[in-house]
N, C-alpha and C. Protein backbone atom coordinates (compact mmCIF):
# COMPACT_ATOMS: atom_id res chain seq x y z
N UNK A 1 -90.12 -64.48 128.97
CA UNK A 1 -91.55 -64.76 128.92
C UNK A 1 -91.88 -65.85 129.93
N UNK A 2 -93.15 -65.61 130.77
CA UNK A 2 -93.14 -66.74 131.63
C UNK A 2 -93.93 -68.16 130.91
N UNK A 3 -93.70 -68.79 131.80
CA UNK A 3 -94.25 -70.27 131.41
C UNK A 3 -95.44 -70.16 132.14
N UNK A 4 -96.72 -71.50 131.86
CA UNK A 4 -97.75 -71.41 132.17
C UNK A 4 -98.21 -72.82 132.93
N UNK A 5 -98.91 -72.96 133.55
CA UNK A 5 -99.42 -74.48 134.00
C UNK A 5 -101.24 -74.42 133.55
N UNK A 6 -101.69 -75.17 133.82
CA UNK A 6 -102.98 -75.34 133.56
C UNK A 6 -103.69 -75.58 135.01
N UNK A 7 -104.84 -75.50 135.24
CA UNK A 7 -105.10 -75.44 136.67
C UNK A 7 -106.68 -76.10 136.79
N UNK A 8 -107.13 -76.21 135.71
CA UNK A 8 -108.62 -76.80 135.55
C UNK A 8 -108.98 -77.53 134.00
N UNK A 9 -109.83 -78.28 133.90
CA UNK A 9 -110.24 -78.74 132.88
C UNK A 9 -111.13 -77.74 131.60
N UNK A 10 -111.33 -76.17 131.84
CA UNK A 10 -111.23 -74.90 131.60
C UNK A 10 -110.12 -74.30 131.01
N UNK A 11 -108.87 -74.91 131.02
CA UNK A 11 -107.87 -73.82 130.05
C UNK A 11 -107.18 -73.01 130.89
N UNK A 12 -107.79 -72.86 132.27
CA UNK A 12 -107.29 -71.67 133.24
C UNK A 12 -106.19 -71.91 133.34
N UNK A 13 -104.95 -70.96 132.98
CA UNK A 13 -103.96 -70.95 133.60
C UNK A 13 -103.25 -70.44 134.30
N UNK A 14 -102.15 -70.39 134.80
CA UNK A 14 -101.16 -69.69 136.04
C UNK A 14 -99.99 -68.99 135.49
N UNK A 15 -99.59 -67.95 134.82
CA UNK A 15 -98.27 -68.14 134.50
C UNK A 15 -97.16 -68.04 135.73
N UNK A 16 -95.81 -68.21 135.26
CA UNK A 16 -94.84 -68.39 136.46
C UNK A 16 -93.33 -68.13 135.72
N UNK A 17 -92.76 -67.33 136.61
CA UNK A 17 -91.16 -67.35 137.16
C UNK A 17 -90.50 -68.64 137.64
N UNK A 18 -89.61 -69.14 137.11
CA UNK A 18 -88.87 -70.11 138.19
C UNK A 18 -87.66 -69.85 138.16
N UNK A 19 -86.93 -70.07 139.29
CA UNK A 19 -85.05 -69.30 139.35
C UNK A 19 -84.71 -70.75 138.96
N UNK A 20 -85.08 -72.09 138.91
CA UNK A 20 -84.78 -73.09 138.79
C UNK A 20 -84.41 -73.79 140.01
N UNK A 21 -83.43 -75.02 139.59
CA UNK A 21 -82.99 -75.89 140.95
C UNK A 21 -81.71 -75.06 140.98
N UNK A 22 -80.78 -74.63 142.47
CA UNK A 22 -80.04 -73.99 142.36
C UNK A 22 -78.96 -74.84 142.15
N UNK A 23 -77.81 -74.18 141.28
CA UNK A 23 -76.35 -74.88 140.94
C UNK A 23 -76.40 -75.71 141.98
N UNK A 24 -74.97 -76.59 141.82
CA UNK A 24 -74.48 -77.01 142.98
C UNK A 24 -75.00 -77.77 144.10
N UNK A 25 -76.36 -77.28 144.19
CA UNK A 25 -76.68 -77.57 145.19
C UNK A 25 -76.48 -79.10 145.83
N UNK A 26 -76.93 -78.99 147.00
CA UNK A 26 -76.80 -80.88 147.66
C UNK A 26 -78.14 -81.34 147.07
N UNK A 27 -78.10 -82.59 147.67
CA UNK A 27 -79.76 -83.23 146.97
C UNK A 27 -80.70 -82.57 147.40
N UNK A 28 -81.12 -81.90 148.35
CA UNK A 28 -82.18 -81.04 148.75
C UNK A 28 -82.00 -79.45 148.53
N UNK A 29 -83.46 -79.00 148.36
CA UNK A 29 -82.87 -77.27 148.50
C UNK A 29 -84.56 -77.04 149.17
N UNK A 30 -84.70 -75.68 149.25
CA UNK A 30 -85.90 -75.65 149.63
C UNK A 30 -86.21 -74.56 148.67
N UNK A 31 -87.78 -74.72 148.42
CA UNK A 31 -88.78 -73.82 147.50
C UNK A 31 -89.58 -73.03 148.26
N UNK A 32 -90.20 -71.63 147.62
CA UNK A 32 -90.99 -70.60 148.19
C UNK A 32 -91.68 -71.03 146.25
N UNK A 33 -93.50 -70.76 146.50
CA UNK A 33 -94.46 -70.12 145.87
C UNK A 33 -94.44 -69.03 146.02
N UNK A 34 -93.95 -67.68 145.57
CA UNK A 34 -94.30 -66.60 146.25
C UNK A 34 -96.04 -65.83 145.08
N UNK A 35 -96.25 -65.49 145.96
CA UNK A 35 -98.39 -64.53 144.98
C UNK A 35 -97.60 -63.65 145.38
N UNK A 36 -97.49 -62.75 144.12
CA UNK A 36 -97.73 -61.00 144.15
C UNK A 36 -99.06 -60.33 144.88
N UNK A 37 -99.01 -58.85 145.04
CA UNK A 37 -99.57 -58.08 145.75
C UNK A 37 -100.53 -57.58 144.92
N UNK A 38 -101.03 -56.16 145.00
CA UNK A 38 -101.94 -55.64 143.68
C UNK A 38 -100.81 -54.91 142.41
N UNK A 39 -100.02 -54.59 142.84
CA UNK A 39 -99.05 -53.53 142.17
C UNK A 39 -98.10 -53.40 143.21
N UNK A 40 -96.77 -52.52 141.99
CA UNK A 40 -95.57 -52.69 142.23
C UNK A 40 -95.33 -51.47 142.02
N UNK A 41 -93.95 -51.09 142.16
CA UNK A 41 -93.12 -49.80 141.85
C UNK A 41 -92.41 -50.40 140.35
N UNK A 42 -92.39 -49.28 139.74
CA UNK A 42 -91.98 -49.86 138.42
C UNK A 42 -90.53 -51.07 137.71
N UNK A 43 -90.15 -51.01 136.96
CA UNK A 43 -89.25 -52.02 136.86
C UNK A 43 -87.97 -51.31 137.20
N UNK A 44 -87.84 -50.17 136.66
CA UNK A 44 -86.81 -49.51 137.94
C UNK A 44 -87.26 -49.01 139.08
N UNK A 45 -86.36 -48.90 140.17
CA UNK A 45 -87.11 -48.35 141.53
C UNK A 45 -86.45 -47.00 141.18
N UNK A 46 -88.09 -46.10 142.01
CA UNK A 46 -88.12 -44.79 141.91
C UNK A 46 -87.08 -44.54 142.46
N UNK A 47 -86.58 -43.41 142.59
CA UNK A 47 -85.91 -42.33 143.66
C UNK A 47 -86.70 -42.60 144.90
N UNK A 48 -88.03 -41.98 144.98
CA UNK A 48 -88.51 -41.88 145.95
C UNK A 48 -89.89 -42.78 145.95
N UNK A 49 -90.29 -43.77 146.86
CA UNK A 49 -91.56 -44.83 146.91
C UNK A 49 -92.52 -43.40 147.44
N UNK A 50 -93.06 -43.24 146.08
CA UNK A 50 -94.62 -42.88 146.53
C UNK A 50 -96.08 -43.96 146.52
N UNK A 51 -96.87 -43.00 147.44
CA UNK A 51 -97.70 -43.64 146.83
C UNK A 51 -98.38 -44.15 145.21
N UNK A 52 -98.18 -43.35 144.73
CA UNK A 52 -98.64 -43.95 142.82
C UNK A 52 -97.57 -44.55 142.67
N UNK A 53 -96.32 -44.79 142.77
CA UNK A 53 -95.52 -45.80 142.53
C UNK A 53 -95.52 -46.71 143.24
N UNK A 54 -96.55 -47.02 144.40
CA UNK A 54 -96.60 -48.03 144.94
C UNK A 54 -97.98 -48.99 144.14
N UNK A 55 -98.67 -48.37 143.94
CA UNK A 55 -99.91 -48.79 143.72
C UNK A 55 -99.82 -49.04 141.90
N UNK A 56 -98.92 -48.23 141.01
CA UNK A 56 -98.62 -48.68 139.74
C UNK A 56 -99.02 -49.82 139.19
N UNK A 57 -100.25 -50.39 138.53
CA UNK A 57 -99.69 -52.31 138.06
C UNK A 57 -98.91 -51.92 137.21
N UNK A 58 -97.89 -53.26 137.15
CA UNK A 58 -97.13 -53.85 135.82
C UNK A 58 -97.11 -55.35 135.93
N UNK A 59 -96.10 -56.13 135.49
CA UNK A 59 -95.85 -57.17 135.14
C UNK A 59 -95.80 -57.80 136.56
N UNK A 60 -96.49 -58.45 137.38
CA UNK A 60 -96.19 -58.35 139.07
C UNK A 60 -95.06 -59.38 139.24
N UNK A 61 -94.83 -60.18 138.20
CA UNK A 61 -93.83 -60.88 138.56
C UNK A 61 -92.45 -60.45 138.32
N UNK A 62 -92.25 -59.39 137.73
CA UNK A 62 -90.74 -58.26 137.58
C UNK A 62 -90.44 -58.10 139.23
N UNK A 63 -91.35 -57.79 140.02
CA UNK A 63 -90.50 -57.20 141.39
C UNK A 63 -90.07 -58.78 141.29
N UNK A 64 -89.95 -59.77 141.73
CA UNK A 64 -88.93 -61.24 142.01
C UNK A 64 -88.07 -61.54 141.27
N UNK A 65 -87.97 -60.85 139.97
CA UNK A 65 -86.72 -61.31 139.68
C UNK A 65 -85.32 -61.16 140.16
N UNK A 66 -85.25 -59.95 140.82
CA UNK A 66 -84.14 -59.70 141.89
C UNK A 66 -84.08 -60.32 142.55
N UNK A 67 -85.31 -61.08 143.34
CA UNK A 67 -85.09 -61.61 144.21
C UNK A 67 -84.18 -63.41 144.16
N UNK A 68 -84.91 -63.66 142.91
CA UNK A 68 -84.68 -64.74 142.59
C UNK A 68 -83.29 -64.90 141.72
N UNK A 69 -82.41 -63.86 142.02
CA UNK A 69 -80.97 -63.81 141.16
C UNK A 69 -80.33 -64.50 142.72
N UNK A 70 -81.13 -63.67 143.43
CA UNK A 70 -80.27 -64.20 144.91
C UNK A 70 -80.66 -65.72 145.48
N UNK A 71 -81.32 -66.27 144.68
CA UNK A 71 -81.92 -67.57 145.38
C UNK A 71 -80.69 -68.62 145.43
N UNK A 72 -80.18 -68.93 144.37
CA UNK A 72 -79.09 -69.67 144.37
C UNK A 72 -78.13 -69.85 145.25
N UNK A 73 -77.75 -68.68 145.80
CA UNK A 73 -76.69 -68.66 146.93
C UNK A 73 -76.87 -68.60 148.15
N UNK A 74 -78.74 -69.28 148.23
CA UNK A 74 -79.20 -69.25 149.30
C UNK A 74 -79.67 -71.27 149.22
N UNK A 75 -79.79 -71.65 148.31
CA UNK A 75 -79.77 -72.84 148.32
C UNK A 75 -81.73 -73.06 148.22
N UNK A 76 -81.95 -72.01 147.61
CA UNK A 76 -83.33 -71.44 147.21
C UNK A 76 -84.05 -71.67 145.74
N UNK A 77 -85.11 -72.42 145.56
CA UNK A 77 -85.86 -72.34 144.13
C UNK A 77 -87.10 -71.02 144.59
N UNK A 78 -87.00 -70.38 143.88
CA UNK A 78 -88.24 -69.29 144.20
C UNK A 78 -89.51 -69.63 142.56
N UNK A 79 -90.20 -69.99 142.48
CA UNK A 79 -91.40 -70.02 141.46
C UNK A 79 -92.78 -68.64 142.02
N UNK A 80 -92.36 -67.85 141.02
CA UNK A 80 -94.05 -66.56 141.06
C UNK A 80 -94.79 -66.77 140.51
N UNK A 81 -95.77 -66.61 140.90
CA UNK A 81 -96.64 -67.27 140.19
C UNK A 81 -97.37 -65.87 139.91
N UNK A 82 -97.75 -65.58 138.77
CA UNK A 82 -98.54 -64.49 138.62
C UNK A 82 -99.85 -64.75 138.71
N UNK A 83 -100.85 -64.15 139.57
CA UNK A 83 -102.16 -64.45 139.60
C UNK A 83 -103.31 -64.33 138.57
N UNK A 84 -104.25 -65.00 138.71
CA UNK A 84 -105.23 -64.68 137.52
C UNK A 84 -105.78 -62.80 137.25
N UNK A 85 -105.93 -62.62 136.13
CA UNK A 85 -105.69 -61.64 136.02
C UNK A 85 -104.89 -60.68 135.24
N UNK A 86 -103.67 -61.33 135.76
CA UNK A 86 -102.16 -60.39 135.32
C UNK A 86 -101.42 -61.05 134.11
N UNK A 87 -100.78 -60.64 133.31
CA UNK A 87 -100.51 -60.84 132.51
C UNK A 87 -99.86 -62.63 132.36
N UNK A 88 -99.84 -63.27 131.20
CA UNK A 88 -99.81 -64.39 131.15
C UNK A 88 -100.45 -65.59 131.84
N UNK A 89 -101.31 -65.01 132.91
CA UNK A 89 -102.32 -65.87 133.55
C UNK A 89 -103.40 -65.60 132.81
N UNK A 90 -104.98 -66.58 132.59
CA UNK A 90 -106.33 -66.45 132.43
C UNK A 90 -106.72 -65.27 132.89
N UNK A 91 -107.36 -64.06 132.29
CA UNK A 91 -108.05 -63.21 132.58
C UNK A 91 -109.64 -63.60 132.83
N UNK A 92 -109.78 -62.66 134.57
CA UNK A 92 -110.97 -62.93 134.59
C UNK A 92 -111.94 -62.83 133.89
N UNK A 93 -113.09 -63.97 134.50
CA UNK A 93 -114.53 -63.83 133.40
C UNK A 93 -115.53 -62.18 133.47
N UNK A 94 -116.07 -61.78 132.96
CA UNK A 94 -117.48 -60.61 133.08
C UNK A 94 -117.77 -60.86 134.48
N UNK A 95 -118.28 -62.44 134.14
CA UNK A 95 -119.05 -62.62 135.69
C UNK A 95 -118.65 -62.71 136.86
N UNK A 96 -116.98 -62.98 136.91
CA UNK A 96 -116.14 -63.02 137.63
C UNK A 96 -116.02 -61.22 138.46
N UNK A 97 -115.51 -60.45 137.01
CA UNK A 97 -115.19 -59.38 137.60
C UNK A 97 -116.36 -58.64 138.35
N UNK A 98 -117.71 -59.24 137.80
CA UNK A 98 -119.10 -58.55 138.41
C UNK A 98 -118.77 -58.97 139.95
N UNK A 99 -118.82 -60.08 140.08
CA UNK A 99 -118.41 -60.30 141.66
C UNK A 99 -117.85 -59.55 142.22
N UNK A 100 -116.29 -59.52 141.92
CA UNK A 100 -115.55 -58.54 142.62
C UNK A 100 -116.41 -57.11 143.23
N UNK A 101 -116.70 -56.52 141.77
CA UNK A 101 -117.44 -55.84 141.84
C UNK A 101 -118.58 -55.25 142.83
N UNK A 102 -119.54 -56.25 143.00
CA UNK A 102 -120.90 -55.92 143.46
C UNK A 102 -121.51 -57.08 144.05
N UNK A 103 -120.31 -58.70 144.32
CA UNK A 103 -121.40 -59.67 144.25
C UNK A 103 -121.98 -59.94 145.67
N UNK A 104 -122.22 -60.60 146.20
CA UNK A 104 -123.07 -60.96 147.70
C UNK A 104 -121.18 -61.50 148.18
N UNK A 105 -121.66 -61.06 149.53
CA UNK A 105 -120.38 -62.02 150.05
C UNK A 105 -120.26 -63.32 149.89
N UNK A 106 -121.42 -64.12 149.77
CA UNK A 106 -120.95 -65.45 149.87
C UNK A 106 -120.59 -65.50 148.36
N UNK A 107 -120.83 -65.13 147.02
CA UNK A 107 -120.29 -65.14 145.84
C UNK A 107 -118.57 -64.86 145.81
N UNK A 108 -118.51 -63.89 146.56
CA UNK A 108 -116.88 -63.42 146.91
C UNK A 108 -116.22 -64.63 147.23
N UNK A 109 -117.17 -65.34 148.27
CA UNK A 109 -116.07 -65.92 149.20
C UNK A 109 -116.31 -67.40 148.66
N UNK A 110 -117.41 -67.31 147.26
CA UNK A 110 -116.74 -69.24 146.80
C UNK A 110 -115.90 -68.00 145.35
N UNK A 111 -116.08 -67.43 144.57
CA UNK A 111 -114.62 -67.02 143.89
C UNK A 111 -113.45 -67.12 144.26
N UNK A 112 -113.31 -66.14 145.82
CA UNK A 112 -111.86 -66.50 146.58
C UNK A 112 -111.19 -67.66 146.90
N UNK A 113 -112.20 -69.02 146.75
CA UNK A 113 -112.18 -70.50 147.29
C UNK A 113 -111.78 -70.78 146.12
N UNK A 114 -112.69 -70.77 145.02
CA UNK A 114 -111.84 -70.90 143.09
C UNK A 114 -110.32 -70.34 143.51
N UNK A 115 -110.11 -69.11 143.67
CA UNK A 115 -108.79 -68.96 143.20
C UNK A 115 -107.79 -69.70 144.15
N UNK A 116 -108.35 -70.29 145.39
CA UNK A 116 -107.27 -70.83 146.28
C UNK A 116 -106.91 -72.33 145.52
N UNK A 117 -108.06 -72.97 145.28
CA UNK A 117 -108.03 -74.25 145.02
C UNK A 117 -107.13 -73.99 143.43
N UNK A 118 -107.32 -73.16 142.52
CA UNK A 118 -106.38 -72.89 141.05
C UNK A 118 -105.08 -72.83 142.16
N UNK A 119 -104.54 -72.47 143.07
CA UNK A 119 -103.05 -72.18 142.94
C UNK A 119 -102.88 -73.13 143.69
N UNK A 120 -103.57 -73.89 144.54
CA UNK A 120 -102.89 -75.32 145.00
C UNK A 120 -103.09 -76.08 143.61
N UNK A 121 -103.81 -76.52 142.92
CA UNK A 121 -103.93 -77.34 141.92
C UNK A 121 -102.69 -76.79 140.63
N UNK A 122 -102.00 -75.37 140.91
CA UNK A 122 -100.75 -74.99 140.49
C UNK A 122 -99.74 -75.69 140.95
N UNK A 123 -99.53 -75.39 141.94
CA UNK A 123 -98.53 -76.09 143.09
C UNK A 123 -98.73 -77.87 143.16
N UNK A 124 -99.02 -77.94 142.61
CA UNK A 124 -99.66 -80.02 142.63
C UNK A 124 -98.77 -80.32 141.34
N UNK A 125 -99.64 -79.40 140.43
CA UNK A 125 -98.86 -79.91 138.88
C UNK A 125 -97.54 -79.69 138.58
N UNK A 126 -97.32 -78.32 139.41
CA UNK A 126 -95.92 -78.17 138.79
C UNK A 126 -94.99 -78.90 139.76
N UNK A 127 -95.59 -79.58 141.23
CA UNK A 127 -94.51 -80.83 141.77
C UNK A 127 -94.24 -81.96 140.63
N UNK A 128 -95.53 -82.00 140.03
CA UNK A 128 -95.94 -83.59 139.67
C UNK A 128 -94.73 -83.40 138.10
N UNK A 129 -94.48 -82.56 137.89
CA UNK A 129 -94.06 -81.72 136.82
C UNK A 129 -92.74 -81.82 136.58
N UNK A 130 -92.34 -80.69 137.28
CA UNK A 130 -90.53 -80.90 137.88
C UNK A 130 -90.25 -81.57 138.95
N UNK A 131 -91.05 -82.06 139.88
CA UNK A 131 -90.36 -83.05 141.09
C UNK A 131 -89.99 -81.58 142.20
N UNK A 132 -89.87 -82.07 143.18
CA UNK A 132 -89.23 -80.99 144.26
C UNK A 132 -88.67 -82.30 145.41
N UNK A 133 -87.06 -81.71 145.79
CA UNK A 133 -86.73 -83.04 146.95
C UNK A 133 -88.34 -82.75 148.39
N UNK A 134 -88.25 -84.00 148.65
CA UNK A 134 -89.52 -84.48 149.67
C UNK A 134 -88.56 -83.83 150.75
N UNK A 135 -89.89 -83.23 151.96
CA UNK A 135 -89.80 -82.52 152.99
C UNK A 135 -89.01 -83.01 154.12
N UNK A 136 -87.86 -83.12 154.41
CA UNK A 136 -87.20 -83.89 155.21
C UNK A 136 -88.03 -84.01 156.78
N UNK A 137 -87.25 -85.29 157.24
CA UNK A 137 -87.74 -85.76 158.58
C UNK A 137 -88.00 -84.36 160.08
N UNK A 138 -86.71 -83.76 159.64
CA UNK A 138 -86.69 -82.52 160.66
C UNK A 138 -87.34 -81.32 159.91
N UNK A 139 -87.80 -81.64 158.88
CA UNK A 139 -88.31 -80.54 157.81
C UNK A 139 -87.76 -78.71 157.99
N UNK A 140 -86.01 -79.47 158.11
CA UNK A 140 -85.39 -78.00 157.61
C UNK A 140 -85.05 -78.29 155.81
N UNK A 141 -85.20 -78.99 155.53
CA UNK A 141 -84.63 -79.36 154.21
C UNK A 141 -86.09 -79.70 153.15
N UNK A 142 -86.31 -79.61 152.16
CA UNK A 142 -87.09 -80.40 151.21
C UNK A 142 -88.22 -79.32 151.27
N UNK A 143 -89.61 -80.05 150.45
CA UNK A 143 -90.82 -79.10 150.86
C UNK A 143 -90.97 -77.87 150.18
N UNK A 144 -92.00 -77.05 150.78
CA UNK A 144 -91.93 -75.97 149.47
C UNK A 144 -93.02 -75.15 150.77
N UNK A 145 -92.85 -73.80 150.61
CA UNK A 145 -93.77 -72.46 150.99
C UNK A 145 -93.99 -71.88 150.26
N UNK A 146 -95.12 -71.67 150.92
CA UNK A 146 -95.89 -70.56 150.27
C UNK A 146 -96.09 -69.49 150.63
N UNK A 147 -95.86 -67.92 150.17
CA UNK A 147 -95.33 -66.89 150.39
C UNK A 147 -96.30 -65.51 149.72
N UNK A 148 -97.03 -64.76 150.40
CA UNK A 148 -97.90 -63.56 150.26
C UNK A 148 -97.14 -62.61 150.10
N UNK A 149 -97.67 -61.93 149.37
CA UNK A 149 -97.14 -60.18 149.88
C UNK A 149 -97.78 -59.53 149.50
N UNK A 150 -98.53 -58.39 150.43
CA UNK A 150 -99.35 -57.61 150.86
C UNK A 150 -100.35 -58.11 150.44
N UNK A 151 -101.54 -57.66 149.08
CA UNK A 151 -102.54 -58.74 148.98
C UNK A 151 -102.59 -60.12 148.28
N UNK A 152 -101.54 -60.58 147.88
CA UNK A 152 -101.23 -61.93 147.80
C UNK A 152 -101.20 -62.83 149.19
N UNK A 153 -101.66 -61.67 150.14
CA UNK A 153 -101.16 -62.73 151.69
C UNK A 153 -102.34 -63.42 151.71
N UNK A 154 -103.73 -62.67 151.37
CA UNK A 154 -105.37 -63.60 151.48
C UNK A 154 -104.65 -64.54 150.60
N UNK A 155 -104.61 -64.41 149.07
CA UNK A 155 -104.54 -65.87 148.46
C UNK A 155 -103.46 -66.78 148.82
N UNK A 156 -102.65 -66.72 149.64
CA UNK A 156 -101.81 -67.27 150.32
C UNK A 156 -102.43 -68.00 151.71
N UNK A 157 -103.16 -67.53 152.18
CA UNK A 157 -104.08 -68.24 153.36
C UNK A 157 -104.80 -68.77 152.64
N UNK A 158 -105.17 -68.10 151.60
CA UNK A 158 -106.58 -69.42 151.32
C UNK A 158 -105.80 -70.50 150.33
N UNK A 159 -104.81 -70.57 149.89
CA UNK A 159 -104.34 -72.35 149.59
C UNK A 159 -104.46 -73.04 150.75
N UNK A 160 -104.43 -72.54 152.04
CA UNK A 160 -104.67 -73.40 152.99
C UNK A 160 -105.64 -73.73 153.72
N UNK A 161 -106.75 -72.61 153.18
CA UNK A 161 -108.01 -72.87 153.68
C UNK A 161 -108.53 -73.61 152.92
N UNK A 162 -108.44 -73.72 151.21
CA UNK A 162 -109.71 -74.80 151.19
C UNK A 162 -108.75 -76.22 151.05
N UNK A 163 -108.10 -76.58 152.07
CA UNK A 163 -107.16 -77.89 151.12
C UNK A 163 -108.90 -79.27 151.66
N UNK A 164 -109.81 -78.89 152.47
CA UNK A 164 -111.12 -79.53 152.79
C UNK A 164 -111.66 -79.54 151.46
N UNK A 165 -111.10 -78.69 150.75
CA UNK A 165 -111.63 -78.42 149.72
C UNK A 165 -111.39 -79.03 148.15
N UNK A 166 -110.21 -79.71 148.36
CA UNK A 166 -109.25 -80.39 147.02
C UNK A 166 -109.71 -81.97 147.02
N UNK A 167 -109.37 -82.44 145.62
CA UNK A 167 -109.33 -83.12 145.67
C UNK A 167 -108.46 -84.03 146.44
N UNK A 168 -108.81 -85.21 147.31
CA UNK A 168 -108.12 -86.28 148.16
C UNK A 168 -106.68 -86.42 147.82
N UNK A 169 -106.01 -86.50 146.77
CA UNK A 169 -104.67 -86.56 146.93
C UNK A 169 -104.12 -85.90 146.34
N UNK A 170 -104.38 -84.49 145.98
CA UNK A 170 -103.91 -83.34 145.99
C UNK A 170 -103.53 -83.00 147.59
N UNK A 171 -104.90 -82.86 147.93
CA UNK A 171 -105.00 -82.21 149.75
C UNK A 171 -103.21 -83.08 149.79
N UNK A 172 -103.74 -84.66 150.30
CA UNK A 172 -102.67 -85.03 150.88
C UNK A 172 -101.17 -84.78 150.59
N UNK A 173 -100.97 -84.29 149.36
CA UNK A 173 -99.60 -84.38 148.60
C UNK A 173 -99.11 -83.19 149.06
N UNK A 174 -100.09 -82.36 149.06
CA UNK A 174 -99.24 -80.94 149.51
C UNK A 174 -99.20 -80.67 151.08
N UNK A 175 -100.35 -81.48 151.85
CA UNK A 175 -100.47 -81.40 153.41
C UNK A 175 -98.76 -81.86 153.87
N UNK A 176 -98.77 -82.88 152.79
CA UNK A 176 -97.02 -83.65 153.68
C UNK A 176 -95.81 -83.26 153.20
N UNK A 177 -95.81 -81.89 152.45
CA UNK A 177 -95.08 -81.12 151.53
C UNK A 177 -94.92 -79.86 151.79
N UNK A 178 -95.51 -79.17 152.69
CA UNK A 178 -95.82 -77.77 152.86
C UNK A 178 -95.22 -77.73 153.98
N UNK A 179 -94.52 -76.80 154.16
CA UNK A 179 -93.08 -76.52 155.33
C UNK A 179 -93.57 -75.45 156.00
N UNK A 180 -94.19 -74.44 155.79
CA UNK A 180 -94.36 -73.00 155.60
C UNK A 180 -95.74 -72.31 155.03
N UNK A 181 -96.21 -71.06 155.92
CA UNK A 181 -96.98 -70.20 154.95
C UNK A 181 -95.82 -68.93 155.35
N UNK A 182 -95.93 -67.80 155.12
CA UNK A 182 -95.15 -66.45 154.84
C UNK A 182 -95.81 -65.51 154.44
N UNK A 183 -96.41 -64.23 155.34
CA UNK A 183 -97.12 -63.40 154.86
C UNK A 183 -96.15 -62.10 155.09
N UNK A 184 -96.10 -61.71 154.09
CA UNK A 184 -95.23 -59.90 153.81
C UNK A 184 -96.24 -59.20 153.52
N UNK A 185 -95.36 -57.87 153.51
CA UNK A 185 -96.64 -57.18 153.37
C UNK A 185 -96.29 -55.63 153.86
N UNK A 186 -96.73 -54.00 153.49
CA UNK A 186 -96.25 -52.67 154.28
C UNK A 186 -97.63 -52.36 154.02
N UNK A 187 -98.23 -52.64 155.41
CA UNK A 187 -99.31 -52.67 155.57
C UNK A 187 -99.80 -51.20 156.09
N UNK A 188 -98.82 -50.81 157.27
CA UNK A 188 -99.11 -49.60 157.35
C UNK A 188 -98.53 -48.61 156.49
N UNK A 189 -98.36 -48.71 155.92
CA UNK A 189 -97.36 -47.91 154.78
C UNK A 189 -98.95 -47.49 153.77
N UNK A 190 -99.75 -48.85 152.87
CA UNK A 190 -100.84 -48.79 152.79
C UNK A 190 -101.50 -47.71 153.24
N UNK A 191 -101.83 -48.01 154.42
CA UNK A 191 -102.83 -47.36 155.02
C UNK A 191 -102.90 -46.06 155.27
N UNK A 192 -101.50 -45.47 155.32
CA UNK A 192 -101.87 -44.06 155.15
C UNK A 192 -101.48 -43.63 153.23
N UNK A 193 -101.21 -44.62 152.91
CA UNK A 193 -101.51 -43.96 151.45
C UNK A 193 -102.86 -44.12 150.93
N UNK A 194 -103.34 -44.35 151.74
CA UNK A 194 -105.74 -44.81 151.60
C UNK A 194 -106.54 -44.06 152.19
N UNK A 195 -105.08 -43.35 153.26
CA UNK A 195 -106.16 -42.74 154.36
C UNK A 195 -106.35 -41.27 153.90
């Protein structure tokens, strides 16, 4: 079952995956945030990736757990964060989903600004939380990324678009902490399953 953070004075929360700090490790390791996409292929992989098994929802944070068996021996913390929405996170509001829906662009685009500022204000608490080693001088070591895939890549740009947008030492904590953005993604793969 995942764990949850809180993200506003609202109740909103984030749930999350963490592979943990890896064994062994030296005093530093480095971290990925990774945002899920819209949907996944199921918890077993098909025979064959179709399209409806691409586009399937489930649990979006099941595709990382594989990934995150391998983190350890990479000297890797991986945390998923499942987005609002998906299971164990805050489900959107009526008025929320009306947006999506039908709302004016600029309604879209302060919602999309809400959800950037919830997953940096994720990423704040859960430093302030468990600690993460600080971003080393040559910043191959320490620090933490943040990591899209396919449409997790917008909410992955936008933690970095509104950091104008955070509170003052939030912005700063994660400005001198952030190693990385990482956008994945089978984009054309997509596109002819749309077209």
């Amino acid at each position: 079952m995942p764990s949850t953070i809180q993200v506003d004075n609202k109740g909103t929360v984030l749930a999350y995956l963490d592979s943990g700090i890896p064994p062994n490790s030296p005093k530093s390791y480095n971290t990925i945030f990774a945002l899920h996409g819209l949907g996944f292929a199921s918890r077993k992989s098909p025979k064959k990736l179709s399209c409806t098994n691409l586009i399937r929802l489930i649990n979006a944070l099941d595709i990382y757990k594989r990934i995150m068996a391998l983190a350890p021996a990479h000297n890797l913390r991986i945390i998923a964060i499942n987005r609002r929405g998906y299971p164990g996170s805050t489900p959107f509001s009526e008025s929320e989903s009306a947006i999506f829906a039908s709302g004016t662009d600029q309604e879209k685009a302060n919602l999309l600004q809400q959800l950037g500022i919830e997953i940096n204000v994720f990423i704040y608490n859960f430093i302030r939380k468990f600690g993460l080693p600080a971003l080393s001088e040559d910043t191959r070591e320490g620090g933490f990324a943040v990591m899209g895939w396919s449409l997790g890549t917008i909410f992955a740009i936008e933690t970095v678009a509104v950091w104008d947008a955070l509170p003052e030492e939030v912005a700063r904590r994660l400005k001198n902490e952030m190693r990385g953005l990482i956008l994945h993604g089978m984009f054309n793969y997509l596109n002819r399953c749309l077209s």
